[in-house]
C-alpha atoms as a PDB file:
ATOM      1  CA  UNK A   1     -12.446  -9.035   9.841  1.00  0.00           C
ATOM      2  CA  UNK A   2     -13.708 -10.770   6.336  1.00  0.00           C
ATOM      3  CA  UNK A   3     -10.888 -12.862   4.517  1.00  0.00           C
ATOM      4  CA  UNK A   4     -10.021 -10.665   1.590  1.00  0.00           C
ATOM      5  CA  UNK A   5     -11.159  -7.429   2.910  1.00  0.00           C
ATOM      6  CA  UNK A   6      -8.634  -4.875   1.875  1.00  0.00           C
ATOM      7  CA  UNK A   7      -6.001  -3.992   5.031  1.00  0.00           C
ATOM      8  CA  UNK A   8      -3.534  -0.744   4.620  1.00  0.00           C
ATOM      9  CA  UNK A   9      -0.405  -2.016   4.276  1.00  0.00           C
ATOM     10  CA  UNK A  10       1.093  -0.669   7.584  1.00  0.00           C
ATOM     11  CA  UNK A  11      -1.388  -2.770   9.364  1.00  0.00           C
ATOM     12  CA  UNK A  12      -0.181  -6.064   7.378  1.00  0.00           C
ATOM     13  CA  UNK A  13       2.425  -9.143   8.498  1.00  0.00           C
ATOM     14  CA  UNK A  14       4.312  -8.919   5.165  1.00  0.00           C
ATOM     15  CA  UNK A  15       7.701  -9.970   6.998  1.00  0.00           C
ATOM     16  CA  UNK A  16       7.740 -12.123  10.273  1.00  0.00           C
ATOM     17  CA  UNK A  17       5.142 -12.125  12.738  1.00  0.00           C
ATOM     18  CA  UNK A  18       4.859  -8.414  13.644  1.00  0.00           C
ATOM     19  CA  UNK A  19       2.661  -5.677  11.090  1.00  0.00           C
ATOM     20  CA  UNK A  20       5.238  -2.568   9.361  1.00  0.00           C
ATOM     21  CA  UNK A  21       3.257  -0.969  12.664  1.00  0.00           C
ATOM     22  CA  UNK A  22       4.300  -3.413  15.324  1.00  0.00           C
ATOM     23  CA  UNK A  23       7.781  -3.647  13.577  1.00  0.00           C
ATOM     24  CA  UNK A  24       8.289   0.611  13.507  1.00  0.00           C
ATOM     25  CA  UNK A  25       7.164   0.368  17.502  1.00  0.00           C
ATOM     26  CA  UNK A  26       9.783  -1.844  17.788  1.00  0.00           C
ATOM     27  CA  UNK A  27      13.049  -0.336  16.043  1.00  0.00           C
ATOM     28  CA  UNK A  28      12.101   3.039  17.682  1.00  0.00           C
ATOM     29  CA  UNK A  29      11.296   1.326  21.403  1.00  0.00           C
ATOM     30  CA  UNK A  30      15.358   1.532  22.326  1.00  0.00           C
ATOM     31  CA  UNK A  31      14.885   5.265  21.442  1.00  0.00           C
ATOM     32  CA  UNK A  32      11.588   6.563  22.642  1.00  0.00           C
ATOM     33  CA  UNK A  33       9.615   4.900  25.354  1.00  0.00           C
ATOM     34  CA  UNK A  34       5.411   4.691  24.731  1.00  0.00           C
ATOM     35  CA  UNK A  35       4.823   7.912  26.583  1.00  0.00           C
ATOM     36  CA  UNK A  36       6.844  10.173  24.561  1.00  0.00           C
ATOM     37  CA  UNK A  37       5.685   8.062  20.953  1.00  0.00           C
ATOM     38  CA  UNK A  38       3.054   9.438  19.084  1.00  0.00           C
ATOM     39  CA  UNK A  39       0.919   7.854  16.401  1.00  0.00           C
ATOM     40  CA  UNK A  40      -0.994   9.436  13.703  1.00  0.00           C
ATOM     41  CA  UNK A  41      -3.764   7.597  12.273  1.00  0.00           C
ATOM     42  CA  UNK A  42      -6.894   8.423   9.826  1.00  0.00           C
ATOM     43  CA  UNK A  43     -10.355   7.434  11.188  1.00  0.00           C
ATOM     44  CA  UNK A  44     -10.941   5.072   9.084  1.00  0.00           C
ATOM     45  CA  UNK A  45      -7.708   3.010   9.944  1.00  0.00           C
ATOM     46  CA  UNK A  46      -8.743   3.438  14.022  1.00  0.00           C
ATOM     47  CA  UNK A  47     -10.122  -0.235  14.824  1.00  0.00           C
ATOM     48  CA  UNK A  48      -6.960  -1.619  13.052  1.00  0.00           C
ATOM     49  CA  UNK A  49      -4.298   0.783  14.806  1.00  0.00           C
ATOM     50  CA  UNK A  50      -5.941   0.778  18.317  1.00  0.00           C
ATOM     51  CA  UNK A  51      -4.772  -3.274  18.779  1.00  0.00           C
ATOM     52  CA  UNK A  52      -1.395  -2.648  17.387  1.00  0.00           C
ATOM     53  CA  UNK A  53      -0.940   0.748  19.650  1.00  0.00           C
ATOM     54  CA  UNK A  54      -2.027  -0.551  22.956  1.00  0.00           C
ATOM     55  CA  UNK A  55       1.396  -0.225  24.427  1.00  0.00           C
ATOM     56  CA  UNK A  56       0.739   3.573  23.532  1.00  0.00           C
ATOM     57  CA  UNK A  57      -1.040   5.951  25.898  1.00  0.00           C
ATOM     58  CA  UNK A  58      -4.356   6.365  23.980  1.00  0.00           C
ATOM     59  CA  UNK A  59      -3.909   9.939  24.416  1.00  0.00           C
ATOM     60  CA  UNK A  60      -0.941   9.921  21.765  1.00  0.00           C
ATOM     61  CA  UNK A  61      -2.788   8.196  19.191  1.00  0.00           C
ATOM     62  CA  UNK A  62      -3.352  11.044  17.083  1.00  0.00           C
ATOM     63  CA  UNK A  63      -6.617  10.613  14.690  1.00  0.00           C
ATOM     64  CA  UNK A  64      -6.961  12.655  11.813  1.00  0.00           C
ATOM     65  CA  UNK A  65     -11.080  12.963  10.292  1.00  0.00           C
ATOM     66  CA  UNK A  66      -9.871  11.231   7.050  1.00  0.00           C
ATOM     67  CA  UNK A  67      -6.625  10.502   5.178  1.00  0.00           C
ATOM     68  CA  UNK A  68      -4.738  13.791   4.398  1.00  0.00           C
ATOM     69  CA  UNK A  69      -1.834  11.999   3.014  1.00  0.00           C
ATOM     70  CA  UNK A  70       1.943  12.301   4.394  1.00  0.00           C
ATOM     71  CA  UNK A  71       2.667  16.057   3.863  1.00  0.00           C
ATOM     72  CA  UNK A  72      -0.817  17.458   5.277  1.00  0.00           C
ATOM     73  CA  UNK A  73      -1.038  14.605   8.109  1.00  0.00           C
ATOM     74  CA  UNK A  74       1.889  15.225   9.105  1.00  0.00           C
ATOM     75  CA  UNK A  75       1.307  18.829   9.339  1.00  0.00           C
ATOM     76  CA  UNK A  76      -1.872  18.252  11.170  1.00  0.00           C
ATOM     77  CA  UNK A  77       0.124  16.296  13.628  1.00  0.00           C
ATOM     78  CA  UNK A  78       2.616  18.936  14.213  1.00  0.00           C
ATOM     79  CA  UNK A  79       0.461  21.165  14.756  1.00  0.00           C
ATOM     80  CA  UNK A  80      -1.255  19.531  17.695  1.00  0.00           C
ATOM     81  CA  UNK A  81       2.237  18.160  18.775  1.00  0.00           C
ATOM     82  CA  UNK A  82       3.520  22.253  19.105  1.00  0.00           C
ATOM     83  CA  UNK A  83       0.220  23.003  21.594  1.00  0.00           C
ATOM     84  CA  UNK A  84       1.254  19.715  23.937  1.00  0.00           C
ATOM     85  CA  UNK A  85       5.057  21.167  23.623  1.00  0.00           C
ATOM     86  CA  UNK A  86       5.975  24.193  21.487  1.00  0.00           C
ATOM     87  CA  UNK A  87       9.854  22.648  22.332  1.00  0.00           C
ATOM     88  CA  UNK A  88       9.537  19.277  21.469  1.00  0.00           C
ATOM     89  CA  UNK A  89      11.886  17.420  19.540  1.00  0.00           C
ATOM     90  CA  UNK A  90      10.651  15.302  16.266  1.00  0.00           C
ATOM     91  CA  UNK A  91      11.573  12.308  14.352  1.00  0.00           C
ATOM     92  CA  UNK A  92       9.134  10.865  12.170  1.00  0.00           C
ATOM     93  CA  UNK A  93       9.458   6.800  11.512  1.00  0.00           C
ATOM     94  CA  UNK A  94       6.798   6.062   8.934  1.00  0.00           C
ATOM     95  CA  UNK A  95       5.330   2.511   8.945  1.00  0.00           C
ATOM     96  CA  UNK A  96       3.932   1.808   5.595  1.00  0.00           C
ATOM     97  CA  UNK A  97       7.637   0.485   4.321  1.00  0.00           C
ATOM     98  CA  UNK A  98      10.287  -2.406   5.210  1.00  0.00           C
ATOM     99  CA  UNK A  99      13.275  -1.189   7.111  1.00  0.00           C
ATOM    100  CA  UNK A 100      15.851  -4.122   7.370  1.00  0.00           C
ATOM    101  CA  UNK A 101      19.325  -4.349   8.493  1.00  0.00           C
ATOM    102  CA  UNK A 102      22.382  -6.781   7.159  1.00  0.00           C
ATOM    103  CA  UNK A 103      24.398  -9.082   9.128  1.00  0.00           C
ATOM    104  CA  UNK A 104      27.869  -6.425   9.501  1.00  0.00           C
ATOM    105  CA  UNK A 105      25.239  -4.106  11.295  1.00  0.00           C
ATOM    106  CA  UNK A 106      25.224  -1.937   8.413  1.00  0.00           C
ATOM    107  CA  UNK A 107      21.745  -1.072   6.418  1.00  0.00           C
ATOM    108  CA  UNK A 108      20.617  -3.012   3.336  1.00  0.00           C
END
């Protein structure tokens, strides 16, 4: 990687020591174990994702041809998602934001 070279944000250590990626992976781990998580990823964000999803059967890295933006990718997705399992249950945990929570437990 070049120094400067521009880096999606969900792929970034903004907070801590862990990328929005890394950090989503890990609120959602309690929840959903790496066999049942999917990831949805354009082609041209593939190299960075791939060392941030390892823990992720490679299989459930989803990779779109190029960026369709949240509503369409996310389509896309769920439309592979219902010929795996027409049953399957969905949450979607986006990475490209800061999700923190306060000292009481609550959400800030």
């Amino acid at each position: 990687m070049i120094a400067g070279a521009p880096i999606p944000k969900q792929y970034c250590r903004i907070v801590g020591d862990r990328s929005l990626l890394e950090t989503t992976l890990a609120r959602i781990a309690p929840l959903v174990p790496p066999e049942r998580t999917l990831a949805i990823v354009n082609h041209g964000h593939l190299r960075l994702a791939r060392l941030q999803l390892a823990a992720i059967p490679a299989a459930n890295v989803l990779v779109q041809p190029r960026n369709l933006d949240t509503g369409p990718g996310l389509l896309v997705s769920l439309l592979a998602l219902a010929r795996r399992d027409a049953a399957a249950t969905v949450a979607v945990f986006p990475s490209d934001h800061d999700i923190r929570y306060g000292g009481s437990g609550t959400r800030s």
